[in-house]
N, C-alpha and C. Protein backbone atom coordinates (compact mmCIF):
# COMPACT_ATOMS: atom_id res chain seq x y z
N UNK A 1 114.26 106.51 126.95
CA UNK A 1 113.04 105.99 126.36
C UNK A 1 113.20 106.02 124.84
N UNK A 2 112.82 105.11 124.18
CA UNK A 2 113.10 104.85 122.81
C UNK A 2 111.52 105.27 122.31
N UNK A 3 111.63 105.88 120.82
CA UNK A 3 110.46 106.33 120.27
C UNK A 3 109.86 104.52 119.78
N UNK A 4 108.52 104.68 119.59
CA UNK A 4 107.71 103.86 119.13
C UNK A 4 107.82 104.07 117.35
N UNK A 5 108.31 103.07 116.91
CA UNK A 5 108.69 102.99 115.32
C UNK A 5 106.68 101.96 114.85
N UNK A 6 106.63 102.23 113.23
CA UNK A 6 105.55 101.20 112.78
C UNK A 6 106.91 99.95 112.39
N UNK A 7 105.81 99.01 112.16
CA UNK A 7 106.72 97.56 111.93
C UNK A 7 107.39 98.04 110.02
N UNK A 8 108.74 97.87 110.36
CA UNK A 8 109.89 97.76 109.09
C UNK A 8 110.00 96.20 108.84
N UNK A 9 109.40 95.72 107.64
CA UNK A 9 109.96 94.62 107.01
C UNK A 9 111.13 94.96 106.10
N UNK A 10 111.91 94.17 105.50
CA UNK A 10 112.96 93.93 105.23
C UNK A 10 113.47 93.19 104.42
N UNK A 11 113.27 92.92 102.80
CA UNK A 11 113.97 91.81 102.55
C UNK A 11 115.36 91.83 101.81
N UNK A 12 116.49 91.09 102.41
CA UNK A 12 117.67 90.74 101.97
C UNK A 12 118.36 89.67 101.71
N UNK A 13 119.44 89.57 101.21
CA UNK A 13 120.41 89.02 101.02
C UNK A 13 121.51 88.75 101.64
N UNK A 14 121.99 87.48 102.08
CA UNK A 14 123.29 87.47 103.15
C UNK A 14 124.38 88.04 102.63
N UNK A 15 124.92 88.25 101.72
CA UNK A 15 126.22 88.99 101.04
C UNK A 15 125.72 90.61 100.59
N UNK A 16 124.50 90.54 100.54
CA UNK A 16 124.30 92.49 100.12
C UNK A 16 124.83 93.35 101.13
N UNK A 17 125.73 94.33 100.19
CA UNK A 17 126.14 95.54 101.71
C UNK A 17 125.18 96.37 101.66
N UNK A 18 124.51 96.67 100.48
CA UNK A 18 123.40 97.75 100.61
C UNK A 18 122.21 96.85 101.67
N UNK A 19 122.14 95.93 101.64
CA UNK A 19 121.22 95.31 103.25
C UNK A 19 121.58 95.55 104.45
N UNK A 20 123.58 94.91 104.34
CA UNK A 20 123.43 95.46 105.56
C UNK A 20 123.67 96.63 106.00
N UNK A 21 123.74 98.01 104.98
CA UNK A 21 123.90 99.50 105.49
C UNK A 21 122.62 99.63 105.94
N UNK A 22 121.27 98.95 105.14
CA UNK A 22 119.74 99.69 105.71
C UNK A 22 119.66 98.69 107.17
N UNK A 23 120.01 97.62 107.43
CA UNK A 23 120.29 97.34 108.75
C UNK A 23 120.70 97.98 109.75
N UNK A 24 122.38 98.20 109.14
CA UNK A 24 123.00 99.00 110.59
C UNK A 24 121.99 100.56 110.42
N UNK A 25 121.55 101.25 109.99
CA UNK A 25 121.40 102.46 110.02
C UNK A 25 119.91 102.25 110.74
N UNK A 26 118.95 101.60 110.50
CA UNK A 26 117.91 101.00 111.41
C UNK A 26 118.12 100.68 112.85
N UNK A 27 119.46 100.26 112.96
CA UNK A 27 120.15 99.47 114.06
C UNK A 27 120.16 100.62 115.17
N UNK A 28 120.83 101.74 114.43
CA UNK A 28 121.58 102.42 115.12
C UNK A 28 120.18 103.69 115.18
N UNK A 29 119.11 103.61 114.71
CA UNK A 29 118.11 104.38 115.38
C UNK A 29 117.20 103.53 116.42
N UNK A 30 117.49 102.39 117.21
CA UNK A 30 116.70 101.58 117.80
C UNK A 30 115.67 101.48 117.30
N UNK A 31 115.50 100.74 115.75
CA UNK A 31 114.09 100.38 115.19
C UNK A 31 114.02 98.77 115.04
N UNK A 32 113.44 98.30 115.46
CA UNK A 32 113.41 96.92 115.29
C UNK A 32 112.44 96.26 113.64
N UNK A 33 112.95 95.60 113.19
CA UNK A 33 112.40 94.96 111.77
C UNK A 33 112.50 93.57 111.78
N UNK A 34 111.87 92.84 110.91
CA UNK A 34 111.53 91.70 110.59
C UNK A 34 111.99 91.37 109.38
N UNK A 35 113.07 90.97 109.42
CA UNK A 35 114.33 90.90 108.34
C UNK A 35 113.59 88.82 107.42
N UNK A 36 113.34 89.54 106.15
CA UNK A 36 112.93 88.40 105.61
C UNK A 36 114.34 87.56 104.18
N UNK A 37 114.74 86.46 104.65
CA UNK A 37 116.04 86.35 103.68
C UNK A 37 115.59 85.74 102.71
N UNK A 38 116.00 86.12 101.53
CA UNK A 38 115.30 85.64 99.62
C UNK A 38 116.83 84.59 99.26
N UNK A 39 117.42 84.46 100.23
CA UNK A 39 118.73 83.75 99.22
C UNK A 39 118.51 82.53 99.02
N UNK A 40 117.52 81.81 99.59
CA UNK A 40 117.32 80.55 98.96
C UNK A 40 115.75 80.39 99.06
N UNK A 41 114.86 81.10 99.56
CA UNK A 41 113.58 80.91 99.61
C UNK A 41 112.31 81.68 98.44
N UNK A 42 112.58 80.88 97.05
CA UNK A 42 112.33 81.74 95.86
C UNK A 42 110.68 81.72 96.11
N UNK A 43 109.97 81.37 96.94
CA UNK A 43 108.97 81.43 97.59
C UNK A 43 108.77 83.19 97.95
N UNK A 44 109.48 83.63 98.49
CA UNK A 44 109.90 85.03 99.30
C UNK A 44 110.47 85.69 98.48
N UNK A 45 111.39 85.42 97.78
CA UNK A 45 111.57 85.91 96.70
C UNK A 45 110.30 86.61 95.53
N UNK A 46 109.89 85.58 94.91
CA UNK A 46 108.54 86.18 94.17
C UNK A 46 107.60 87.31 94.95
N UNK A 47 107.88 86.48 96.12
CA UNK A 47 106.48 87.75 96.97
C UNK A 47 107.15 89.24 97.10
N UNK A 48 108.26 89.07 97.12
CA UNK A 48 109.19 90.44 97.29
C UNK A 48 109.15 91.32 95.74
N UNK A 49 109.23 90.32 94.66
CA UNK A 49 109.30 91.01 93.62
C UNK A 49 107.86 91.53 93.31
N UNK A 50 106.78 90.58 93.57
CA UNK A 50 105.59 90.99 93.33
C UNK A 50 104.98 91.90 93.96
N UNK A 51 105.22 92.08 95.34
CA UNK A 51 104.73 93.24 96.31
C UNK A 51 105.78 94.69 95.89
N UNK A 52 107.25 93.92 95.45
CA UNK A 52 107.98 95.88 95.45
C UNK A 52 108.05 96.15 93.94
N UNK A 53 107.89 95.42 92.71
CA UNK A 53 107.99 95.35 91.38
C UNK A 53 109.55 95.69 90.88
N UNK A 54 110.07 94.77 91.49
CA UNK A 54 111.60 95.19 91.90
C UNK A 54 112.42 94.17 91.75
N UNK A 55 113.64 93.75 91.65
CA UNK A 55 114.37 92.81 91.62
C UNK A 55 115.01 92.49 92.41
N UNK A 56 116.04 93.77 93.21
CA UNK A 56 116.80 93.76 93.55
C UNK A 56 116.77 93.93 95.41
N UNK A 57 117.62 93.50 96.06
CA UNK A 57 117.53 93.94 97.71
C UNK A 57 118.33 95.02 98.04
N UNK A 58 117.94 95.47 99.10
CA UNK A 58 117.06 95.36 99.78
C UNK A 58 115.85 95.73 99.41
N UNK A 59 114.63 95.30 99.75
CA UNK A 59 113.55 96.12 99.74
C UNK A 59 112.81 96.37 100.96
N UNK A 60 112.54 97.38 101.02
CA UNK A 60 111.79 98.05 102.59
C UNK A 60 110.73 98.16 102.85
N UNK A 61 109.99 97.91 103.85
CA UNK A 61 108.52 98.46 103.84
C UNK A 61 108.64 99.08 105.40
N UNK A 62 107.43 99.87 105.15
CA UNK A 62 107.41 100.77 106.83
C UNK A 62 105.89 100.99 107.33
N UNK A 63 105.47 100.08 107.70
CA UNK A 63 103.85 99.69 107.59
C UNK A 63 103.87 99.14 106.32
N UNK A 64 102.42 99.70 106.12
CA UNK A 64 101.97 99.06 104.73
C UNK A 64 103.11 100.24 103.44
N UNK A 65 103.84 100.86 103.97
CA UNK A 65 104.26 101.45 102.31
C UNK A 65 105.52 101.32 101.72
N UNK A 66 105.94 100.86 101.01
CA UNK A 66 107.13 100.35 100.34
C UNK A 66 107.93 101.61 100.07
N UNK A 67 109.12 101.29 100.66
CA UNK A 67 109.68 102.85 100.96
C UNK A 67 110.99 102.77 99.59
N UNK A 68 111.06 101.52 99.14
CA UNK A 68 112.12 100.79 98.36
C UNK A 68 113.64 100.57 98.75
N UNK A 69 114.60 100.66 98.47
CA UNK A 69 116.00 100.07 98.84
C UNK A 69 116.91 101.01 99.58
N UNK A 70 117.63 100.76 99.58
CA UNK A 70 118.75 101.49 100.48
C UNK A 70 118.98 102.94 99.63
N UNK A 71 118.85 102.87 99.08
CA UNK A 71 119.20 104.67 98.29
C UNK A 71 118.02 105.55 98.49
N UNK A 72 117.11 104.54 98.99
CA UNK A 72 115.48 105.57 99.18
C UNK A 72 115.62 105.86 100.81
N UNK A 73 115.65 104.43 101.69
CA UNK A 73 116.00 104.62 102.71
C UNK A 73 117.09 105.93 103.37
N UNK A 74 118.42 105.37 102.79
CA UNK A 74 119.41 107.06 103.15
C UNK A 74 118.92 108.39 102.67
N UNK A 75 118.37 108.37 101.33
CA UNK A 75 117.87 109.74 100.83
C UNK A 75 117.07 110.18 101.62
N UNK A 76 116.10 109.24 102.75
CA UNK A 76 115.17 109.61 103.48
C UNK A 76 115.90 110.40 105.45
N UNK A 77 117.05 109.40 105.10
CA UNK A 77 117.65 109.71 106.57
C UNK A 77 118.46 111.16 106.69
N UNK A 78 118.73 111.22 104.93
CA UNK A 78 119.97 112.56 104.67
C UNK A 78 119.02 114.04 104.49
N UNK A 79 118.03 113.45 104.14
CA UNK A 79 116.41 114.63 104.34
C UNK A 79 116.00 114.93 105.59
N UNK A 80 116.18 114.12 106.76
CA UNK A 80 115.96 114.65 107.60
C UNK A 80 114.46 114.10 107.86
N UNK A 81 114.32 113.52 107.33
CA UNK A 81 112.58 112.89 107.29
C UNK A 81 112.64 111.47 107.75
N UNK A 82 113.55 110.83 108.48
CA UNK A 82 113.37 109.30 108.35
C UNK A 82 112.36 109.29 109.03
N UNK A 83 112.89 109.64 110.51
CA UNK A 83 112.94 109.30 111.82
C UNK A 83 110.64 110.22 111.84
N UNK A 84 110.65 110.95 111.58
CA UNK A 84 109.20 110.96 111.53
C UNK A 84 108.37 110.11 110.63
N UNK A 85 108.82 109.65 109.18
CA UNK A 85 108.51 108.68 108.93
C UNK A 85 108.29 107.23 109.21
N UNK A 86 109.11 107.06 109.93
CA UNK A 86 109.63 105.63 110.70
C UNK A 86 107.98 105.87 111.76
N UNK A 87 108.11 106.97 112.63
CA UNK A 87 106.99 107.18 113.18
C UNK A 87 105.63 107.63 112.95
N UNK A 88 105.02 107.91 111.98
CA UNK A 88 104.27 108.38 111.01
C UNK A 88 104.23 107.85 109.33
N UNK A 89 104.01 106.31 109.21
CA UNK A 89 104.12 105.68 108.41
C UNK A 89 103.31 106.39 107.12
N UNK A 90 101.99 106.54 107.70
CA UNK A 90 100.98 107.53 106.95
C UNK A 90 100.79 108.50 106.23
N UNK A 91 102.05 108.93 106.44
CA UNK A 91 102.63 110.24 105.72
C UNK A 91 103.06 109.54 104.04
N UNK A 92 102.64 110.63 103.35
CA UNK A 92 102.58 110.27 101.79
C UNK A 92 104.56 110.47 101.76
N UNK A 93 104.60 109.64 100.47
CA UNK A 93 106.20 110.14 100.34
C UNK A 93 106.13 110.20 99.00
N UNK A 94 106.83 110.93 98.71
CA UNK A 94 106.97 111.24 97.08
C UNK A 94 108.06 110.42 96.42
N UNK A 95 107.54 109.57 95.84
CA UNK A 95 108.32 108.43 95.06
C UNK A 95 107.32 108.36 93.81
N UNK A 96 108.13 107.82 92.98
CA UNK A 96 107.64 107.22 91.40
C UNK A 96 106.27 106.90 91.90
């Protein structure tokens, strides 16, 4: 039986490896996401920069809270905190 994750959006880039490490590492906890691609849709793009105040991909969300890129993501998995986060979106996280 697989745990019940909140919805992970996603936005990347087809050539980013830091996308696809927060992929496979998502992958490989059976979390399913809604992978949104900015490489040609500057439409999605803006909304990505405007919702994460960010430039760069990946950017993450886990419910409603922007968890930010792959170095926030692993820092979160190497803490030991993903996987209740992933399930407990609600939980405050200490970021900027």
């Amino acid at each position: 039986m697989t745990a019940e994750f909140k919805e992970v959006v996603i936005y990347t880039t087809l050539l980013c490896p830091f996308c696809l490490r927060a992929k496979r590492l998502l992958e490989n906890k059976k979390v399913r996401y809604k992978e949104i691609s900015v490489d040609r849709d500057m439409v999605k793009r803006q909304e990505m920069i405007q919702k994460s105040k960010r430039l760069t991909v990946p950017q993450i969300w886990v419910g409603n809270i922007h968890v930010g890129g792959w170095d926030e993501l692993s820092a979160l998995n190497r803490a030991g905190k993903l996987d209740s986060f992933l399930a407990d979106s609600s939980s405050a996280l200490e970021t900027e």
